[in-house]
Structures are given as C-alpha cells and as structure tokens.
Protein backbone atom coordinates (compact mmCIF):
# COMPACT_ATOMS: atom_id res chain seq x y z
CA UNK A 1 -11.47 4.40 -9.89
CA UNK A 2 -8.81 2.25 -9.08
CA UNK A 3 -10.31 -1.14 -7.95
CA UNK A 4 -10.79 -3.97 -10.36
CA UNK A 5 -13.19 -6.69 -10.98
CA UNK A 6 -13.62 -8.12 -7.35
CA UNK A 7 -15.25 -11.43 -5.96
CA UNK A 8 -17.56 -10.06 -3.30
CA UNK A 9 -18.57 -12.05 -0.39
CA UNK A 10 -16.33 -14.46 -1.59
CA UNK A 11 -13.44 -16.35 0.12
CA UNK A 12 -10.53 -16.93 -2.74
CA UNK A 13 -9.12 -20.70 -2.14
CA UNK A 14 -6.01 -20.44 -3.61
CA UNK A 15 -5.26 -17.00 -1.34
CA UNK A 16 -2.10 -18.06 0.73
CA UNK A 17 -2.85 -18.88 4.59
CA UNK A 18 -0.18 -18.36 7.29
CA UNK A 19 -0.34 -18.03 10.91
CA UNK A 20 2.90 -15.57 10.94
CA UNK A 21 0.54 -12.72 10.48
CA UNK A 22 1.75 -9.25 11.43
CA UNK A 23 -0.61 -8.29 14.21
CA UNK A 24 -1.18 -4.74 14.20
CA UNK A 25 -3.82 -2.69 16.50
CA UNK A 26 -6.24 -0.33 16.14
CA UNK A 27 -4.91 2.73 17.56
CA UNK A 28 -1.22 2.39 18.53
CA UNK A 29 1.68 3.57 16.48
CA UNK A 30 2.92 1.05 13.71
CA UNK A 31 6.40 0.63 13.09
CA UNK A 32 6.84 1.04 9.45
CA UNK A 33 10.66 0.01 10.44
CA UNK A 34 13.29 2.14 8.94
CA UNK A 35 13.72 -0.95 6.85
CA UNK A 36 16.76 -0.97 4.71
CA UNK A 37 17.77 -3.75 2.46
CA UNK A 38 20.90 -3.44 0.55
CA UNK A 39 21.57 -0.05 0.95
CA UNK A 40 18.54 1.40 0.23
CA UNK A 41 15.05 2.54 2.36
CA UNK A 42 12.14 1.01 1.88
CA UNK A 43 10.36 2.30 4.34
CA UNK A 44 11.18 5.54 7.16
CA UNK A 45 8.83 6.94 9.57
CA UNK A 46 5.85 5.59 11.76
CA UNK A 47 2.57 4.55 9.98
CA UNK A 48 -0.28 5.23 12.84
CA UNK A 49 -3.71 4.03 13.18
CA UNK A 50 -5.97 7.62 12.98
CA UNK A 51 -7.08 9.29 16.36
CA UNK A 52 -9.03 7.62 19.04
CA UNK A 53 -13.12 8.35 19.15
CA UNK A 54 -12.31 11.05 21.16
CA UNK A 55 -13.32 14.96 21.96
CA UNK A 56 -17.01 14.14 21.74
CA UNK A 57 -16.91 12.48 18.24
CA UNK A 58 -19.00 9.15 19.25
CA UNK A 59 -20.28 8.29 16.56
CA UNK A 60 -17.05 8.31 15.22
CA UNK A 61 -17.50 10.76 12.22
CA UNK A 62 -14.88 12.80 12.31
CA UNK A 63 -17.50 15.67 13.03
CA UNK A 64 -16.92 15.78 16.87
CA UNK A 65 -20.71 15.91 17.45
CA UNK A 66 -21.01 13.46 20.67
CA UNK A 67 -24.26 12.40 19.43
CA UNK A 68 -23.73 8.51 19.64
CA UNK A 69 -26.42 6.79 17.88
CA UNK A 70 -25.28 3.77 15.79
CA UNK A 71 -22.72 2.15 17.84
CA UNK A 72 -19.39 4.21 16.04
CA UNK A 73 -17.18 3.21 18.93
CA UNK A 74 -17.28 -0.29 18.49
CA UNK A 75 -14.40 -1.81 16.90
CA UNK A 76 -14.63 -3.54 13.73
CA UNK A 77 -11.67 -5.73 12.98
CA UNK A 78 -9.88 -6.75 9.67
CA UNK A 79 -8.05 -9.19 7.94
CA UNK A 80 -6.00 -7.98 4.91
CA UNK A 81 -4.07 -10.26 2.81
CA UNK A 82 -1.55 -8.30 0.46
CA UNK A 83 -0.23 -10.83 -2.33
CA UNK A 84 2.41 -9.68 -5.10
CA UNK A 85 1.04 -11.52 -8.65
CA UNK A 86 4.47 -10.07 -10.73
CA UNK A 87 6.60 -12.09 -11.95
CA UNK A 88 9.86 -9.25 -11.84
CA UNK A 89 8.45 -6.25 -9.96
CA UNK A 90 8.73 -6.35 -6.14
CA UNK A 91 6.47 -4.11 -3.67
CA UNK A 92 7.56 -1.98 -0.62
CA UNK A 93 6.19 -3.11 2.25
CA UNK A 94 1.81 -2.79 1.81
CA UNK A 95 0.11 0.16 3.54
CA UNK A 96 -3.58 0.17 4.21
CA UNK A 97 -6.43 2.32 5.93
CA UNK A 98 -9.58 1.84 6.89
CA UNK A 99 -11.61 5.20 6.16
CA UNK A 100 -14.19 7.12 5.76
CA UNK A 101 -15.68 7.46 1.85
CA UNK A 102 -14.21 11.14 1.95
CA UNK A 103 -10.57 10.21 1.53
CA UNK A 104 -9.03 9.81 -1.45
CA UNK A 105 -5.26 8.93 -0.71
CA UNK A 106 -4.71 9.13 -4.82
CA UNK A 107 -6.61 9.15 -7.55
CA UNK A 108 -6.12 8.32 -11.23
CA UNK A 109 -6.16 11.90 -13.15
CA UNK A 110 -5.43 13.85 -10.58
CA UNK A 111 -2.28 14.96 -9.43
CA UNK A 112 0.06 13.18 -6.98
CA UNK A 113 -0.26 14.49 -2.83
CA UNK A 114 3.03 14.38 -1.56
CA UNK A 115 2.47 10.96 0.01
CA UNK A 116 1.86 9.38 -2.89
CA UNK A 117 5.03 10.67 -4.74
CA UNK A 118 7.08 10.46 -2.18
CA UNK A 119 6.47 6.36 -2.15
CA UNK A 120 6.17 6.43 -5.69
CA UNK A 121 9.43 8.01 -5.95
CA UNK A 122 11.85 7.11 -3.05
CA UNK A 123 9.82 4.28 -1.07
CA UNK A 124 9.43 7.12 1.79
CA UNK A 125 6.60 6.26 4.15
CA UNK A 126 6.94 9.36 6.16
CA UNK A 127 4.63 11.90 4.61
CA UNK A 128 1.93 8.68 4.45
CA UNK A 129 2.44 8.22 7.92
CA UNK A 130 1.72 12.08 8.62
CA UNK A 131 -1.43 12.12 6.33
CA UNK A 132 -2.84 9.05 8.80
CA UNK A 133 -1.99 10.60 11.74
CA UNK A 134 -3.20 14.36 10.34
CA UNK A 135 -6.45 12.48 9.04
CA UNK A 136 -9.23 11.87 11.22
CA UNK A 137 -11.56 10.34 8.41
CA UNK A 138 -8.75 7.84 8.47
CA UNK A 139 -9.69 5.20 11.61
CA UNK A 140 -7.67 2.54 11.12
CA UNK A 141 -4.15 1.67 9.58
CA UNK A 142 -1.59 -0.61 8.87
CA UNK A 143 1.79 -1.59 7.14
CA UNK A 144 3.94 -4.50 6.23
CA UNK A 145 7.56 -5.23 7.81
CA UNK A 146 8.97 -6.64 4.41
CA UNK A 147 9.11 -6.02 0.80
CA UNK A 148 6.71 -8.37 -1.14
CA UNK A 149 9.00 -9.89 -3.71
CA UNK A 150 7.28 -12.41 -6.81
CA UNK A 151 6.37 -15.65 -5.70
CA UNK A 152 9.94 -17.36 -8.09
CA UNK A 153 11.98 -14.82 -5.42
CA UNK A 154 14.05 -14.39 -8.82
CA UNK A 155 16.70 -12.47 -6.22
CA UNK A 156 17.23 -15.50 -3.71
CA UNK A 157 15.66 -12.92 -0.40
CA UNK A 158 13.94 -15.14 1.53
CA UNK A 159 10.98 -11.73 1.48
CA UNK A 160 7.77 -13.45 1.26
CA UNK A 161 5.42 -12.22 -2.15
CA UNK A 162 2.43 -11.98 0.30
CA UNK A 163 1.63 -10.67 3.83
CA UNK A 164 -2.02 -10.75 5.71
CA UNK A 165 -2.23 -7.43 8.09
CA UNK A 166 -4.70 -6.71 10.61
CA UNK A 167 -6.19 -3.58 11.50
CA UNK A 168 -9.37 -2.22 13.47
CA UNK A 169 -11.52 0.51 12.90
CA UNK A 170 -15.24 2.00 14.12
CA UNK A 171 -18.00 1.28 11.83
CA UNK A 172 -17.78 5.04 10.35
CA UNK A 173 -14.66 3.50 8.61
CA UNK A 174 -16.58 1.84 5.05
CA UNK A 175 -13.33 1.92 2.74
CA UNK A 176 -10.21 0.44 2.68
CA UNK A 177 -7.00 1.68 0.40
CA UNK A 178 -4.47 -0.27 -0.16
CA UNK A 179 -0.98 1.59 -2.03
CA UNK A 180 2.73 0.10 -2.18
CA UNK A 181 5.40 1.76 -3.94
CA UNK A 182 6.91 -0.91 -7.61
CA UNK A 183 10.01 -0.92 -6.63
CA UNK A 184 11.99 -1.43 -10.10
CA UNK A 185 10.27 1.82 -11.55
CA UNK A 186 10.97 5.47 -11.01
CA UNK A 187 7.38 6.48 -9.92
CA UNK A 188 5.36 3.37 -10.03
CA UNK A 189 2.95 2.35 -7.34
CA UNK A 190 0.38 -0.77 -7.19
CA UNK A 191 -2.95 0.19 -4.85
CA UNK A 192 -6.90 0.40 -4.49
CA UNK A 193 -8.08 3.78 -4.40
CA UNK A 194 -11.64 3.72 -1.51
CA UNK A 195 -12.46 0.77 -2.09
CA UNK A 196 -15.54 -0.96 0.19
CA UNK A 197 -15.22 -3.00 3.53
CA UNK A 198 -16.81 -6.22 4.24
CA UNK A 199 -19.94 -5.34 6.57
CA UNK A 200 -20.56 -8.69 7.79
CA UNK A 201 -18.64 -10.61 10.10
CA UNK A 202 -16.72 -13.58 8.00
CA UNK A 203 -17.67 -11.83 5.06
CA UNK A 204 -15.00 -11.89 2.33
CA UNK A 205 -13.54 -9.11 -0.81
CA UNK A 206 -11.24 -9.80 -3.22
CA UNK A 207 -9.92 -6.77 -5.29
CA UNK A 208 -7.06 -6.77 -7.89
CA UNK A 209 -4.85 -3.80 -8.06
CA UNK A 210 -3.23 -2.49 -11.06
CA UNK A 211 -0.21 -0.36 -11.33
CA UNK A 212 -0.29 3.05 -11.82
CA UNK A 213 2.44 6.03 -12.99
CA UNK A 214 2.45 8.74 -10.32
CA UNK A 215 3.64 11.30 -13.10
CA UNK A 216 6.19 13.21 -10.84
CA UNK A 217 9.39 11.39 -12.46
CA UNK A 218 10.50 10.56 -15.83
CA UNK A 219 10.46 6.80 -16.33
CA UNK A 220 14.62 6.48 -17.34
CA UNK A 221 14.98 3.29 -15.99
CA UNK A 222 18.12 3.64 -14.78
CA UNK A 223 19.26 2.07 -11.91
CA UNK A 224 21.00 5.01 -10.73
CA UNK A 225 17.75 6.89 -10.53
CA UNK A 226 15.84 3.88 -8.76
CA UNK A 227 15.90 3.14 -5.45
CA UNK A 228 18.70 1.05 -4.59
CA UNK A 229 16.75 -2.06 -3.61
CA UNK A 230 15.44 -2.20 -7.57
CA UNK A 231 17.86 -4.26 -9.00
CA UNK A 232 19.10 -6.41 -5.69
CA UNK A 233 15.64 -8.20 -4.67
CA UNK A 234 15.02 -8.86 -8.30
CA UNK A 235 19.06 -10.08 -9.87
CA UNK A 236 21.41 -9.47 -6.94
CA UNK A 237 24.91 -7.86 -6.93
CA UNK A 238 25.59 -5.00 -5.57
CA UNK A 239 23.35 -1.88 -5.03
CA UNK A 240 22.68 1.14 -7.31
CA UNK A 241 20.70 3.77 -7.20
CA UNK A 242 19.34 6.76 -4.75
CA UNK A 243 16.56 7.66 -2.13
CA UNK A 244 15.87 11.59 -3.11
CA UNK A 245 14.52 12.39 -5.61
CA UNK A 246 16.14 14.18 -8.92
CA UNK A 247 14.38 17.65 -9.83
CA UNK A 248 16.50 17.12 -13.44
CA UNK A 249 13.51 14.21 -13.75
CA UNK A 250 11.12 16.17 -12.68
CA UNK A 251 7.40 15.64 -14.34
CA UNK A 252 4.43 17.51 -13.67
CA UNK A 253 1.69 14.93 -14.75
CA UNK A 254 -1.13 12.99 -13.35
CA UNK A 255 -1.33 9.87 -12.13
CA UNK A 256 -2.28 7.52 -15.15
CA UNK A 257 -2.19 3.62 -15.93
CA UNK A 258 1.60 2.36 -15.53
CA UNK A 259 2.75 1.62 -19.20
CA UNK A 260 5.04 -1.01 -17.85
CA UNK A 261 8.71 -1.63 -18.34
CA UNK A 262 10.07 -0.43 -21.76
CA UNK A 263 13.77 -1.63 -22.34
CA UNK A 264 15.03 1.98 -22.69
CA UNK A 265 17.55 1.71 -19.58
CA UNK A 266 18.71 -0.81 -17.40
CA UNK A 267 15.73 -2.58 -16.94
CA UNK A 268 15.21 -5.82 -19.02
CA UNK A 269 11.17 -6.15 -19.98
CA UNK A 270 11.87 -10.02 -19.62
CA UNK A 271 12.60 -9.62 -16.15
CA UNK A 272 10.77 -6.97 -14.97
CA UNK A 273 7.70 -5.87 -16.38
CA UNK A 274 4.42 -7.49 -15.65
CA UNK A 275 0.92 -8.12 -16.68
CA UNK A 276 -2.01 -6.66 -14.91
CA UNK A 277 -3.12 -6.94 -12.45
CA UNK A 278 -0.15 -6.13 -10.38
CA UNK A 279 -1.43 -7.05 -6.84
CA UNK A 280 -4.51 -9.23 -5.31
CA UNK A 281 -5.89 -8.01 -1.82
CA UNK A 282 -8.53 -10.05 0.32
CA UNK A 283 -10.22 -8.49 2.93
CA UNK A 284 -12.33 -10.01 5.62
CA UNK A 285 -14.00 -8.91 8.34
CA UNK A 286 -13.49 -11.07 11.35
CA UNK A 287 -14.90 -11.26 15.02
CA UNK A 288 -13.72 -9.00 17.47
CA UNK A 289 -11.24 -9.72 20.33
C-alpha cells in the first residue's frame, strides 16, 4: 500500500551515480555500525542478510521441501539507490530486504511491529536486525553506513542525501522494502511496503516513498523528545534530545500518512517539513559476480 507511482523498466537519468557504493553481500552479517553522530544513535545492532538455502529448502521457499525445481539457489543480485528528496528532514541510515510476497515489515492501518516503532521512535535498528535474521521469507538484506541528509546539507555534515546498496538474494525473493526512520519527528518513518523486484537482468524500478506516522508517539516536536541527531544534521549547535522512548507519549494508533511538521514545538515548518514524496528508490537488477 505504500509504494507510489513508479517508472518501471525504466532507468531515471537524473538518479545520482557514484562508484563509492557500499558493497554489501548476500548472506554475511551487515554492520549497521553503532553509528552515533552528535550524541545520539542512529543506528545499534547488526542488520543480516536472511539464512542460507539451507536444511533442504532448495528451492529456496522458506518451506524446507528440497525439491529444487526452478533454479532458487541461484543468486540474483541488486542495485538499490536510496536518495533523500526533503528539503529539512534527514533519514537514518536506509534498510532494505529482498523477500518473499509474505512479509509485510509495516503496513499502513495496521499497527506498528516492534521494529518499526522502535526506528520510528529512537532510530534503533536492533529489533529490525532480529526480524531479518528470525525471518526466513526474508533472503536478502542491507543497510546504509550514514544518515541521508537533504541534498542543501542545511547542517554543514558532509552525510551524503543519497546512497546505492547492494544486496543478493535467490529468485524466491520477488519484493523489496525499503524503511528509514525521519529523523526530526517523534515517530516518522519514510519506506516502501513489498514492493516488486526487477526480473530481468539490467532491468530498472523507480518507486517514490512517502512518509508515514507510526502512531506509537505523540508528535510534540520537541527536541527533547527527538532523537538527539534531529536538530544537529539539520541547524547545528549542540545536541538535545533522547534515545528511549517516553511511555508519558505513549499512542496506541496505526500507522497512517505523516501529516508533516506543524509548528507546535521546536520544529520550524520552514525548515523542516517537506512535500511528498519523501524518498526516491531505484532498483536494478544487475549481472551476477
């Protein structure tokens, strides 16, 4: 329900190019870093690609049946490109998994899993990193090593606003979802919810991801109830703000379109809110190693 309006089969020419890609493979453990940035984590824990094609499961369907038959083991390999649009919100560094169509990471109207609020909420990869690893309909994963600030870099960080990942995955793995926590909100994320792969090799998707209200945490934009990393990448100065998560704010809502940045706290709707979509995400499927 997530995705937007996509280009399909089509390669986007003004999508940024680099060859400082962060090269990630298909079944090792991914450093999601620890990374702390003025004071504040935006990241903890170990993102991993999902289990090998192991215990029988061939074909690679999670169902452990050994029966083989369409070529599951062979790896299919991607090229992600994560790119911040915002002019005043930045991301926490991108995660994405290749999948099978029965995951659903989050999903608008429904409650948020404790992944997703704990991102939305504290920029805590941990419990997303479990859910991978716990996940065998999830093949393939990946994450960023920086914060994705807006293209201006309105803070001065030297953080790029885009990143391209790569990740691998057997050809039971159709869907890709892509989530990030908005930093300068109190339960804000930007993602794709199962959204499809490229089947061809060189073939091209562009999606455009919207931001979305988790519903766990009251939106006080304060930033002693952001994550400390809020105001710094965005004005500078010193850091405010906390990691954990306040049960005083607690909400018990669903996850619904983000309403954006109203002026009723610290945060400035000139400098921080945005216009939709939030996030643009190519993904292409390239040819294997």
């Amino acid at each position: 329900m997530t995705q937007q309006p996509n280009d399909t089969d089509d390669r986007r020419d003004d999508v940024p190019t680099t060859n400082d890609r962060s090269s990630l493979t298909r079944r090792g453990a991914l450093a999601a870093g620890g990374l702390t940035l003025a004071g504040g984590a935006l990241g903890t824990g170990v993102v991993a690609a999902s289990q090998e094609n192991g215990n029988g499961d061939e074909n690679g369907d999670g169902n452990g049946d050994g029966n083989g038959g369409n070529g599951g083991n062979a790896a299919r390999n991607y090229r992600v490109t994560v790119m911040n649009n915002t002019p005043g919100q930045p991301f926490t560094p991108p995660a994405v998994a290749a999948h099978q169509p029965s995951v659903e990471v989050f999903s608008v109207g429904d409650p948020a899993n404790e992944a997703t609020q704990q991102l939305a909420e504290n920029g805590n990869l941990g419990p997303l990193a479990q859910l991978i690893e716990e996940t065998n309909a999830i093949r393939g994963a990946a994450v960023g090593e920086a914060p994705l600030v807006p293209k201006d870099d309105p803070g001065d960080t030297g953080n790029p606003y885009f990143t391209t990942l790569d990740l691998a995955a057997d050809a039971s793995a159709t869907h890709l979802t892509f989530v990030s926590m908005l930093v300068a909100t109190n339960d804000g994320i930007v993602g794709l919810d199962t959204v499809p792969l490229p089947e061809a090799v060189n073939e091209s998707r562009t999606y455009y991801a919207n931001g979305y209200d988790v519903g766990t945490e009251e939106n006080t934009e304060e930033f002693a109830d952001l994550v400390p990393p809020a105001k710094t990448l965005i004005v500078g100065g010193e850091a405010e703000g906390t990691v954990e998560s306040d049960p005083d704010l607690a909400e018990d809502g669903v996850i619904t379109p983000h309403p954006g940045i109203q002026g009723t706290g610290d945060l400035d709707p000139d400098v921080y809110d945005w216009s939709e979509p939030a996030a643009m995400v190519q993904v292409e499927r390239v040819e294997s190693d």
